[in-house]
PDB file of N, CA and C in Angstrom:
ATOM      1  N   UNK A   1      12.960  -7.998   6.892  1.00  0.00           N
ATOM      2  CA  UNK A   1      12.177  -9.179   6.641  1.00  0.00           C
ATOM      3  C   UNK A   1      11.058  -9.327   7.667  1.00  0.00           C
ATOM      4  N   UNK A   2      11.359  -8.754   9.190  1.00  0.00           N
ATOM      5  CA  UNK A   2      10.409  -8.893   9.982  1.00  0.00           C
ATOM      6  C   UNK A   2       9.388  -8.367   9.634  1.00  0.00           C
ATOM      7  N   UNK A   3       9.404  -7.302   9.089  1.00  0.00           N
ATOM      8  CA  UNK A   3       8.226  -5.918   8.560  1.00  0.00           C
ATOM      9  C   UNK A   3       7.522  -6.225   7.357  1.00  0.00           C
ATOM     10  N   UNK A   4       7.987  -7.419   6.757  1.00  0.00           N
ATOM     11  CA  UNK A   4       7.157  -7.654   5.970  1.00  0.00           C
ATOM     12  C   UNK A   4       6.644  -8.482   6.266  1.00  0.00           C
ATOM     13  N   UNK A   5       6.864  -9.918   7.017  1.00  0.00           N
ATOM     14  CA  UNK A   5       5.952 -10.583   7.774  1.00  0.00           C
ATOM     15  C   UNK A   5       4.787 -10.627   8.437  1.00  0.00           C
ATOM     16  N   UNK A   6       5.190  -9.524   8.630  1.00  0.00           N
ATOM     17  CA  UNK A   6       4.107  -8.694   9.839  1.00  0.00           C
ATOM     18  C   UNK A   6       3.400  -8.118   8.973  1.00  0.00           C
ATOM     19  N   UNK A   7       3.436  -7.581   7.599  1.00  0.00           N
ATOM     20  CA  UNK A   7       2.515  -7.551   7.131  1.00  0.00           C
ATOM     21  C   UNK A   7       1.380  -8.399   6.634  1.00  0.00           C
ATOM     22  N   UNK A   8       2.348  -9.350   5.850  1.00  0.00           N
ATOM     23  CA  UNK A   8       1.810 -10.459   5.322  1.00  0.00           C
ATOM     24  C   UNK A   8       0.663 -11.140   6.327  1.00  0.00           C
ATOM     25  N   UNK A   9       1.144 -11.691   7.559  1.00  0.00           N
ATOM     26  CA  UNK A   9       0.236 -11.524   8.746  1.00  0.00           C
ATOM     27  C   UNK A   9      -0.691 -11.302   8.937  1.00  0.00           C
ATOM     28  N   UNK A  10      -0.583  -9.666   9.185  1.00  0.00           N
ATOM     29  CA  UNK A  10      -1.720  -9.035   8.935  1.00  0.00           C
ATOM     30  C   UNK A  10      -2.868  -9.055   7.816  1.00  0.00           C
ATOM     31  N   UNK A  11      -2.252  -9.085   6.508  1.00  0.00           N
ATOM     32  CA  UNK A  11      -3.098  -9.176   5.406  1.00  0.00           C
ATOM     33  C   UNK A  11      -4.009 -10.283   5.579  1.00  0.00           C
ATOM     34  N   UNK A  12      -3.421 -11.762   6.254  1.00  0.00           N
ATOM     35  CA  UNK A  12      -4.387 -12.851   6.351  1.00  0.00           C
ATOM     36  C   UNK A  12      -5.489 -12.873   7.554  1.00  0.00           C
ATOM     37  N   UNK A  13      -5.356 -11.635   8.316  1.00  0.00           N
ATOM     38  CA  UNK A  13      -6.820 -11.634   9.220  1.00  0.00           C
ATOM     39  C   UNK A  13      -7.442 -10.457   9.293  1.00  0.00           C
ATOM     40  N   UNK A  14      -7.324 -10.089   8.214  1.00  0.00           N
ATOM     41  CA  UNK A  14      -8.582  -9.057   8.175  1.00  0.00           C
ATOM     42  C   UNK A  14      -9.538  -9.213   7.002  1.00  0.00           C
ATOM     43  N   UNK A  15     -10.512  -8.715   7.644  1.00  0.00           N
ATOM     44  CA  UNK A  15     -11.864  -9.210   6.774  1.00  0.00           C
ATOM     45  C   UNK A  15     -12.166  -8.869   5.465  1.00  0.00           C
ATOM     46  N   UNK A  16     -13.229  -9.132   5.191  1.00  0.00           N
ATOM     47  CA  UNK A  16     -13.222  -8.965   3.893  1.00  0.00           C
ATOM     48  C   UNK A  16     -14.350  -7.520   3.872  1.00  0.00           C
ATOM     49  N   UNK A  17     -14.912  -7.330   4.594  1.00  0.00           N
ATOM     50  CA  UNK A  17     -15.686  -6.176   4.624  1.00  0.00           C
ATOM     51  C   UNK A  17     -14.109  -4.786   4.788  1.00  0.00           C
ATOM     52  N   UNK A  18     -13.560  -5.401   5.534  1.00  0.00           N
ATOM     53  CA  UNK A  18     -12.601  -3.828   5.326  1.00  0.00           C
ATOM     54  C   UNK A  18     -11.593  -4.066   3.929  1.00  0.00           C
ATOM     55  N   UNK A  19     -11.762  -5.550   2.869  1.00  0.00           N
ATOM     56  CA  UNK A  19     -11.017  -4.792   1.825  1.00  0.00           C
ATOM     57  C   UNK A  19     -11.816  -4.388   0.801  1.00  0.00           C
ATOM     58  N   UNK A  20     -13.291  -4.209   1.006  1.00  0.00           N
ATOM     59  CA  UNK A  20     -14.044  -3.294   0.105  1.00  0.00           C
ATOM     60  C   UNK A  20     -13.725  -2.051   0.622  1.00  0.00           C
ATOM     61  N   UNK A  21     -13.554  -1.971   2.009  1.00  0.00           N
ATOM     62  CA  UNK A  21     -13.479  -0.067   2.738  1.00  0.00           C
ATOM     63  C   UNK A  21     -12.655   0.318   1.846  1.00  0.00           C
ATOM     64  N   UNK A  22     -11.374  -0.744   1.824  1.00  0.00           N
ATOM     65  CA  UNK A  22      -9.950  -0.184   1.016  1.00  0.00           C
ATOM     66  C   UNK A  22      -9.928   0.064  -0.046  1.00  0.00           C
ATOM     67  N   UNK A  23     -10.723  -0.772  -0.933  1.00  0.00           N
ATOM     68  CA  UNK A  23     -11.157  -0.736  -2.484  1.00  0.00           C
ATOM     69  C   UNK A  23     -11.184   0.720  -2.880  1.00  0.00           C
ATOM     70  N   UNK A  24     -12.262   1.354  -2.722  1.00  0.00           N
ATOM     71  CA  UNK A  24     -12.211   2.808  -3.115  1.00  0.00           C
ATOM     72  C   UNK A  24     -11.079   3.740  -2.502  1.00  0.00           C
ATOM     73  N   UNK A  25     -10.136   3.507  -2.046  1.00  0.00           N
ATOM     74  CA  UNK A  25      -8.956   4.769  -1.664  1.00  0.00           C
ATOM     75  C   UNK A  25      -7.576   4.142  -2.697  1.00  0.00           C
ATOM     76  N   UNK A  26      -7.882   2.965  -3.552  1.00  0.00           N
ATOM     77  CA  UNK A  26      -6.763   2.253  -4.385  1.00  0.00           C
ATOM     78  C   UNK A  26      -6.492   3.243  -5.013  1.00  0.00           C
ATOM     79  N   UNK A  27      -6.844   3.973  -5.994  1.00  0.00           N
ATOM     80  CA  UNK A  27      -6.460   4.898  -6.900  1.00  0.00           C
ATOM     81  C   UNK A  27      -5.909   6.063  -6.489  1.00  0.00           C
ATOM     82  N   UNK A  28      -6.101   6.408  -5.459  1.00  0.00           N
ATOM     83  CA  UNK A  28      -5.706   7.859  -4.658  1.00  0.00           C
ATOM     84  C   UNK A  28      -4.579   7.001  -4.385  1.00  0.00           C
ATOM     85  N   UNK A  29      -4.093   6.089  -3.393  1.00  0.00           N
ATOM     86  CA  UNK A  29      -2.892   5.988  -3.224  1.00  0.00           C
ATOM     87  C   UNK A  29      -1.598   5.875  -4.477  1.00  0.00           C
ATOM     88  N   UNK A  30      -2.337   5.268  -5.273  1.00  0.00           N
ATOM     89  CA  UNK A  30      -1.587   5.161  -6.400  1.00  0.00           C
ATOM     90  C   UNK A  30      -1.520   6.291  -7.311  1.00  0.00           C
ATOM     91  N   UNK A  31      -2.346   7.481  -7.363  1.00  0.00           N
ATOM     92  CA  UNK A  31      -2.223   8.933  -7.331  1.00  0.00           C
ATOM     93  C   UNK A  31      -0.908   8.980  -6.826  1.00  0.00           C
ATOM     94  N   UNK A  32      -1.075   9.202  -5.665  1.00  0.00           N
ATOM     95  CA  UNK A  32      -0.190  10.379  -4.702  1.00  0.00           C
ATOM     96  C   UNK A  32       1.538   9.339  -4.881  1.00  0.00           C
ATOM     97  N   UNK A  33       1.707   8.052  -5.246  1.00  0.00           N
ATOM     98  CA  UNK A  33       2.903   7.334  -5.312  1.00  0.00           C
ATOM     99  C   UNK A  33       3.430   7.870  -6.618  1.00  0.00           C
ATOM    100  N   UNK A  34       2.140   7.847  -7.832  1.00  0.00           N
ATOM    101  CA  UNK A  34       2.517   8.687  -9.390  1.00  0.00           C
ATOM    102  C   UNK A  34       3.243  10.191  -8.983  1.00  0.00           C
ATOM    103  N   UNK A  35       2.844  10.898  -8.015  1.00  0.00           N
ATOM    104  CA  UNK A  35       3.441  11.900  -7.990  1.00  0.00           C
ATOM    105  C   UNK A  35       4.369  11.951  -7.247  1.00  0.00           C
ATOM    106  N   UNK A  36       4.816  10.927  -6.591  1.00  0.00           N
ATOM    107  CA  UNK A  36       6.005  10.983  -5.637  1.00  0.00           C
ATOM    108  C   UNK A  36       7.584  10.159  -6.381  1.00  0.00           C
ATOM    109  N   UNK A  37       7.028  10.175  -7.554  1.00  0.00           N
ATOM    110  CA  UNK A  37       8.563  10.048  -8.194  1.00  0.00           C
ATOM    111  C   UNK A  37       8.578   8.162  -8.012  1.00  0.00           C
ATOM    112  N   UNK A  38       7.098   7.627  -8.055  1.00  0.00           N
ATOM    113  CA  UNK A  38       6.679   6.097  -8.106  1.00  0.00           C
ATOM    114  C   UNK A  38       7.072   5.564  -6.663  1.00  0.00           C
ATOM    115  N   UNK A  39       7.510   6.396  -5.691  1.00  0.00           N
ATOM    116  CA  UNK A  39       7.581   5.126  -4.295  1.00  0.00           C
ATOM    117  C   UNK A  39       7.123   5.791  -2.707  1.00  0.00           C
ATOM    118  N   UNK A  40       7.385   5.740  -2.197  1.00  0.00           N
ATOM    119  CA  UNK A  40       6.296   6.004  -1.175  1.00  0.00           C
ATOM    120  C   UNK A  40       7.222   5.653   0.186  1.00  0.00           C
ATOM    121  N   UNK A  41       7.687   6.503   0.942  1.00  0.00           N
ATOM    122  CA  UNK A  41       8.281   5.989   2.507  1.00  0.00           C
ATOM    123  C   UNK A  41       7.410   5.558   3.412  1.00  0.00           C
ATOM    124  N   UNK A  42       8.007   4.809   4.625  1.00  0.00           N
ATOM    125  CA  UNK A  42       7.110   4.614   5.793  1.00  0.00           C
ATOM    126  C   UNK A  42       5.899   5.915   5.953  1.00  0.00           C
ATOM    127  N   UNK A  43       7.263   6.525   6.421  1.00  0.00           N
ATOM    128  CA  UNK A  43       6.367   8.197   6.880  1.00  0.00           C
ATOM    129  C   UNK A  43       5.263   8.741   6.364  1.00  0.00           C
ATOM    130  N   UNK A  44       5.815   9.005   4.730  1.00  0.00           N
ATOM    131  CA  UNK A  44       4.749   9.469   3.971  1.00  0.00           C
ATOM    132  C   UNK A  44       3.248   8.513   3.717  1.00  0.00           C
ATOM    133  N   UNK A  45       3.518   7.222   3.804  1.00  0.00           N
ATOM    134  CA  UNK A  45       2.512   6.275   3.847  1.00  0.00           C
ATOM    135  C   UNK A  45       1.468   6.699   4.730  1.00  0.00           C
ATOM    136  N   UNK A  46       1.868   6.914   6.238  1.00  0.00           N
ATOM    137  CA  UNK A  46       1.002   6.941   7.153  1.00  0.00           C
ATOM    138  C   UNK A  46       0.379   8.191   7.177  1.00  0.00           C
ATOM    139  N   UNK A  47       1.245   9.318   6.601  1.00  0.00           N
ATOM    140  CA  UNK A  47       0.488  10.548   6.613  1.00  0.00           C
ATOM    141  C   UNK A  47      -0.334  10.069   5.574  1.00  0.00           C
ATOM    142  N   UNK A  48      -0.088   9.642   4.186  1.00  0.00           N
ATOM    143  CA  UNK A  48      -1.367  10.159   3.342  1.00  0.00           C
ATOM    144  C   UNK A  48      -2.376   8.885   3.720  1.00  0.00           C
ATOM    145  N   UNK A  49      -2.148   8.150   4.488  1.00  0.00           N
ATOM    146  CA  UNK A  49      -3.754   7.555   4.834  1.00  0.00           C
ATOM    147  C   UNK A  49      -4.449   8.181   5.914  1.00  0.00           C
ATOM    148  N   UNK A  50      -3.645   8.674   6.580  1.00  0.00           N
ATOM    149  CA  UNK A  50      -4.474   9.517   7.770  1.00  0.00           C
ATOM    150  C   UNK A  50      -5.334  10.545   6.728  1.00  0.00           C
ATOM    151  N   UNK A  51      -4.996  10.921   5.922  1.00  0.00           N
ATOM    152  CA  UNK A  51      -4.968  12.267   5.013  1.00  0.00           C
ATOM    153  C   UNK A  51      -6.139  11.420   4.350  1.00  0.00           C
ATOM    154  N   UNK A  52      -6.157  10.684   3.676  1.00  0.00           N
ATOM    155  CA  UNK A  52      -7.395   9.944   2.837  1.00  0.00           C
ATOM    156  C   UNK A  52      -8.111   8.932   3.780  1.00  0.00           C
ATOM    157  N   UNK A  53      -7.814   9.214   4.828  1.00  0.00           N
ATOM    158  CA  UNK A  53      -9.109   8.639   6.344  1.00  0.00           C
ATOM    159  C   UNK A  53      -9.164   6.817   5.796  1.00  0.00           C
ATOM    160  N   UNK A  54      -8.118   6.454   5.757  1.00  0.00           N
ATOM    161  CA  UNK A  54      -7.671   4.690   5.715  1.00  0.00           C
ATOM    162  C   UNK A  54      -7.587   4.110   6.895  1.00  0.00           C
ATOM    163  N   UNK A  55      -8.242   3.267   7.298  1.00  0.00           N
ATOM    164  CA  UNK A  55      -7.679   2.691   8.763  1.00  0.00           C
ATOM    165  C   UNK A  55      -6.482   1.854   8.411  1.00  0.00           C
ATOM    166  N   UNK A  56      -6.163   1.524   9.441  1.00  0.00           N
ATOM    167  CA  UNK A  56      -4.533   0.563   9.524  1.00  0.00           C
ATOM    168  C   UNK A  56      -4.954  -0.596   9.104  1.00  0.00           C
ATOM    169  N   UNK A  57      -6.051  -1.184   9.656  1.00  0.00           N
ATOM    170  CA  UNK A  57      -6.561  -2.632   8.836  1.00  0.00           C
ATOM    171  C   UNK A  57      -7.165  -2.667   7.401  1.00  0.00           C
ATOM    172  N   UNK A  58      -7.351  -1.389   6.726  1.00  0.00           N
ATOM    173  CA  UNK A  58      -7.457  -1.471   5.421  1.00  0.00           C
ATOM    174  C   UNK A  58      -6.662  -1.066   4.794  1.00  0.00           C
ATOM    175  N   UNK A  59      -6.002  -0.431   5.507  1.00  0.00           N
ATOM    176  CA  UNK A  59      -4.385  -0.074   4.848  1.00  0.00           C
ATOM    177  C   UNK A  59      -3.479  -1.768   4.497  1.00  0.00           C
ATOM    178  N   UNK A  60      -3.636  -2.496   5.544  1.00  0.00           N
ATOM    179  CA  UNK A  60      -2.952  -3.278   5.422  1.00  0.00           C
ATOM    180  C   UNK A  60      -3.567  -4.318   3.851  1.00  0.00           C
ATOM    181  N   UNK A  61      -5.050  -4.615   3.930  1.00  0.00           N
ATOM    182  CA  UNK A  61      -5.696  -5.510   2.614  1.00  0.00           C
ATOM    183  C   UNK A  61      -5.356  -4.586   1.854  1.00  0.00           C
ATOM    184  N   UNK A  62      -5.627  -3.375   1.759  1.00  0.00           N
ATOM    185  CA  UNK A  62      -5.262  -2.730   0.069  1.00  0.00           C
ATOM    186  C   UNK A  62      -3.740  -2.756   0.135  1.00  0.00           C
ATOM    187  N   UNK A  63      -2.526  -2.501   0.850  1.00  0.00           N
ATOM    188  CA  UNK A  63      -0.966  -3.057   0.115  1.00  0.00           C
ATOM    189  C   UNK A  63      -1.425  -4.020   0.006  1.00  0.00           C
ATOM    190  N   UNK A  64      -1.468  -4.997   1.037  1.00  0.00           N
ATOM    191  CA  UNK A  64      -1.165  -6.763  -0.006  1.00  0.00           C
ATOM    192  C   UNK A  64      -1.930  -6.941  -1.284  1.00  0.00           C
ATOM    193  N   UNK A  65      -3.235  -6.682  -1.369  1.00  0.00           N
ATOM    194  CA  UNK A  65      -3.799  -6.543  -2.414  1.00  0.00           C
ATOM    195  C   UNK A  65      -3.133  -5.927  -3.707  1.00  0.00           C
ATOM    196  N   UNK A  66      -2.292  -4.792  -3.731  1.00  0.00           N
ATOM    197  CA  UNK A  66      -1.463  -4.452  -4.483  1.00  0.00           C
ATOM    198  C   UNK A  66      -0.583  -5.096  -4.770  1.00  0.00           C
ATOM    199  N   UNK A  67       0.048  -5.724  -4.063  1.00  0.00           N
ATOM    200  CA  UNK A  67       1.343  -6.430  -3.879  1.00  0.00           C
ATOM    201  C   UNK A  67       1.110  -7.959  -4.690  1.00  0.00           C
ATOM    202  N   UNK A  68       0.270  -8.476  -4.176  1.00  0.00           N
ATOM    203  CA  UNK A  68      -0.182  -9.556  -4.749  1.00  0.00           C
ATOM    204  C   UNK A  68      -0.685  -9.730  -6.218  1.00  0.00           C
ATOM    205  N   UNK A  69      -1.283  -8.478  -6.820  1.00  0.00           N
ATOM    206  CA  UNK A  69      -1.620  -8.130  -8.223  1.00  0.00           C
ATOM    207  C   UNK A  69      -0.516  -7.758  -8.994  1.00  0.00           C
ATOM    208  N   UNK A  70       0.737  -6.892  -8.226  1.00  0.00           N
ATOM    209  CA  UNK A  70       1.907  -7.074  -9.336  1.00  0.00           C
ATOM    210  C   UNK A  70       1.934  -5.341  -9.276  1.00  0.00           C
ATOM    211  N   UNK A  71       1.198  -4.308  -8.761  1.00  0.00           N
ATOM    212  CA  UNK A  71       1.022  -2.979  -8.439  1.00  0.00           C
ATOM    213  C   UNK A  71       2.274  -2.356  -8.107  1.00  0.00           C
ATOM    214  N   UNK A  72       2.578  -2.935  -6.681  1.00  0.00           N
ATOM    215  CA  UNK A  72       3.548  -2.461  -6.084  1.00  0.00           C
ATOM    216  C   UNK A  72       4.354  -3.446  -5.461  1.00  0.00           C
ATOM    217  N   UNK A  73       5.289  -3.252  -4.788  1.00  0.00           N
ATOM    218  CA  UNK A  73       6.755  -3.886  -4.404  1.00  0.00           C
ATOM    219  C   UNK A  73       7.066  -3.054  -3.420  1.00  0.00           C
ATOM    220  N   UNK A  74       8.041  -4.016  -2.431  1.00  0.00           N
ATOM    221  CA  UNK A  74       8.542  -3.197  -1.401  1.00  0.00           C
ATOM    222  C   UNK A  74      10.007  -3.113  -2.215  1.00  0.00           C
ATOM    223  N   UNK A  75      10.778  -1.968  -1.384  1.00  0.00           N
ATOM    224  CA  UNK A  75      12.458  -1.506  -2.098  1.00  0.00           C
ATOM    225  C   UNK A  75      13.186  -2.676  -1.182  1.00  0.00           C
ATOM    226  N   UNK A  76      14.353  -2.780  -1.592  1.00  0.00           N
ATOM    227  CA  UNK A  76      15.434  -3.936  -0.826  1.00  0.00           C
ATOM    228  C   UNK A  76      15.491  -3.305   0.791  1.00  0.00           C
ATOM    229  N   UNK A  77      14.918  -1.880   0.770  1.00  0.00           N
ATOM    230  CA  UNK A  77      14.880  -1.731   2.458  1.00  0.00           C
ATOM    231  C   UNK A  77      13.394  -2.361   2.953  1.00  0.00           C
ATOM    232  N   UNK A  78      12.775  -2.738   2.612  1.00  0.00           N
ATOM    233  CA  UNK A  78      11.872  -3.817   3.242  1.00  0.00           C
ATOM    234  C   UNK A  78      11.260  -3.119   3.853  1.00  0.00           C
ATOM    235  N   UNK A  79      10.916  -1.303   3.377  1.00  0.00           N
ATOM    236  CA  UNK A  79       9.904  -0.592   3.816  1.00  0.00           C
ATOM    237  C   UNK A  79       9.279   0.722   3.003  1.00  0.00           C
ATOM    238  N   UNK A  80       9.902   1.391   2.092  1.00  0.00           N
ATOM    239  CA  UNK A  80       9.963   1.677   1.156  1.00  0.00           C
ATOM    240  C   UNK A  80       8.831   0.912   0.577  1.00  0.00           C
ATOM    241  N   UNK A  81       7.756   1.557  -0.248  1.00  0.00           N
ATOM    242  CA  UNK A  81       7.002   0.456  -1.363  1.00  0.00           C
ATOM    243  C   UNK A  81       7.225   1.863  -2.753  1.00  0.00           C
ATOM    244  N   UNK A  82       7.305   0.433  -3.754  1.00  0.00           N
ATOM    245  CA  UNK A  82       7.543   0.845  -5.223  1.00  0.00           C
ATOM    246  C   UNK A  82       6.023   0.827  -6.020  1.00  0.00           C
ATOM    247  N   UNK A  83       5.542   2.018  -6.656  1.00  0.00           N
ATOM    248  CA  UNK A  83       4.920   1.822  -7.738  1.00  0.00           C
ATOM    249  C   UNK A  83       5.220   0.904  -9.270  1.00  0.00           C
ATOM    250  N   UNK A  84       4.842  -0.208  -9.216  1.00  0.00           N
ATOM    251  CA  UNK A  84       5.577  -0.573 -10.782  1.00  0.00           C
ATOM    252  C   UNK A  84       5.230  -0.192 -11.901  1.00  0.00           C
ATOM    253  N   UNK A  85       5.799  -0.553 -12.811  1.00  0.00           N
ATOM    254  CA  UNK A  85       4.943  -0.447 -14.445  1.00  0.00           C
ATOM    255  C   UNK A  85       4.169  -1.426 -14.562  1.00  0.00           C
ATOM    256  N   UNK A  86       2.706  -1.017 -15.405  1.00  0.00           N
ATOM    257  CA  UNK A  86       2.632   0.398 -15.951  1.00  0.00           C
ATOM    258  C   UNK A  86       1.931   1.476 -15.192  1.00  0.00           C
ATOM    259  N   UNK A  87       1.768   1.323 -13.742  1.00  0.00           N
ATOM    260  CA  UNK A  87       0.971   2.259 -13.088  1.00  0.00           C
ATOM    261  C   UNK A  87       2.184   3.457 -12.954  1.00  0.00           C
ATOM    262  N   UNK A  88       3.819   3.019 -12.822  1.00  0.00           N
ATOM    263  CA  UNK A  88       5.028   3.949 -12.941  1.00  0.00           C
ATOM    264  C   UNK A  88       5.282   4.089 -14.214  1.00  0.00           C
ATOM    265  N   UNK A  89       5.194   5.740 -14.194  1.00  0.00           N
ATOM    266  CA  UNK A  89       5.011   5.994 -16.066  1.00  0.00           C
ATOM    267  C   UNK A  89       6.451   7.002 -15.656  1.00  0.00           C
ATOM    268  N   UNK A  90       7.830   6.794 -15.041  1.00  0.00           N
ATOM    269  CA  UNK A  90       8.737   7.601 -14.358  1.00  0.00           C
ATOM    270  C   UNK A  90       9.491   6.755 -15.008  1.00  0.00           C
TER     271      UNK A  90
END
């Protein structure tokens, strides 16, 4: 529960110029979650934004942004994030 707080948090002070940065890497993440069997670990998270050159503060507006649209979900481990339907075609 802490870890998501801390996101949530986060999501409310960052600007709005870095959730256009984030805007264009939405589909790639949601790529690479389609091919990961719809969910996505801590670990793998941070590699594929390093990998698609995301900073941590636009990492953070594009999840909530997802999250908030109905995209994705965190798993009952409260770190884990879920692709939903219909972007999870699994």
């Amino acid at each position: 529960m802490k870890f998501l707080t801390a996101v949530l948090v986060g999501i409310l002070c960052v600007t709005q110029a870095n959730a256009h940065a984030a805007h264009g890497k939405r589909h790639d993440v949601i790529e690479v979650m389609q091919n990961n069997g719809c969910k996505i670990s801590p670990e793998v998270t941070q590699a594929t934004l390093a990998k698609l050159k995301i900073k941590p503060d636009d990492a953070v507006t594009m999840i909530g942004n997802l999250i908030a649209e109905g995209i994705i979900a965190f798993d009952t481990d409260d770190k884990t994030l879920l692709l939903l339907p219909p972007e999870c075609k699994a």
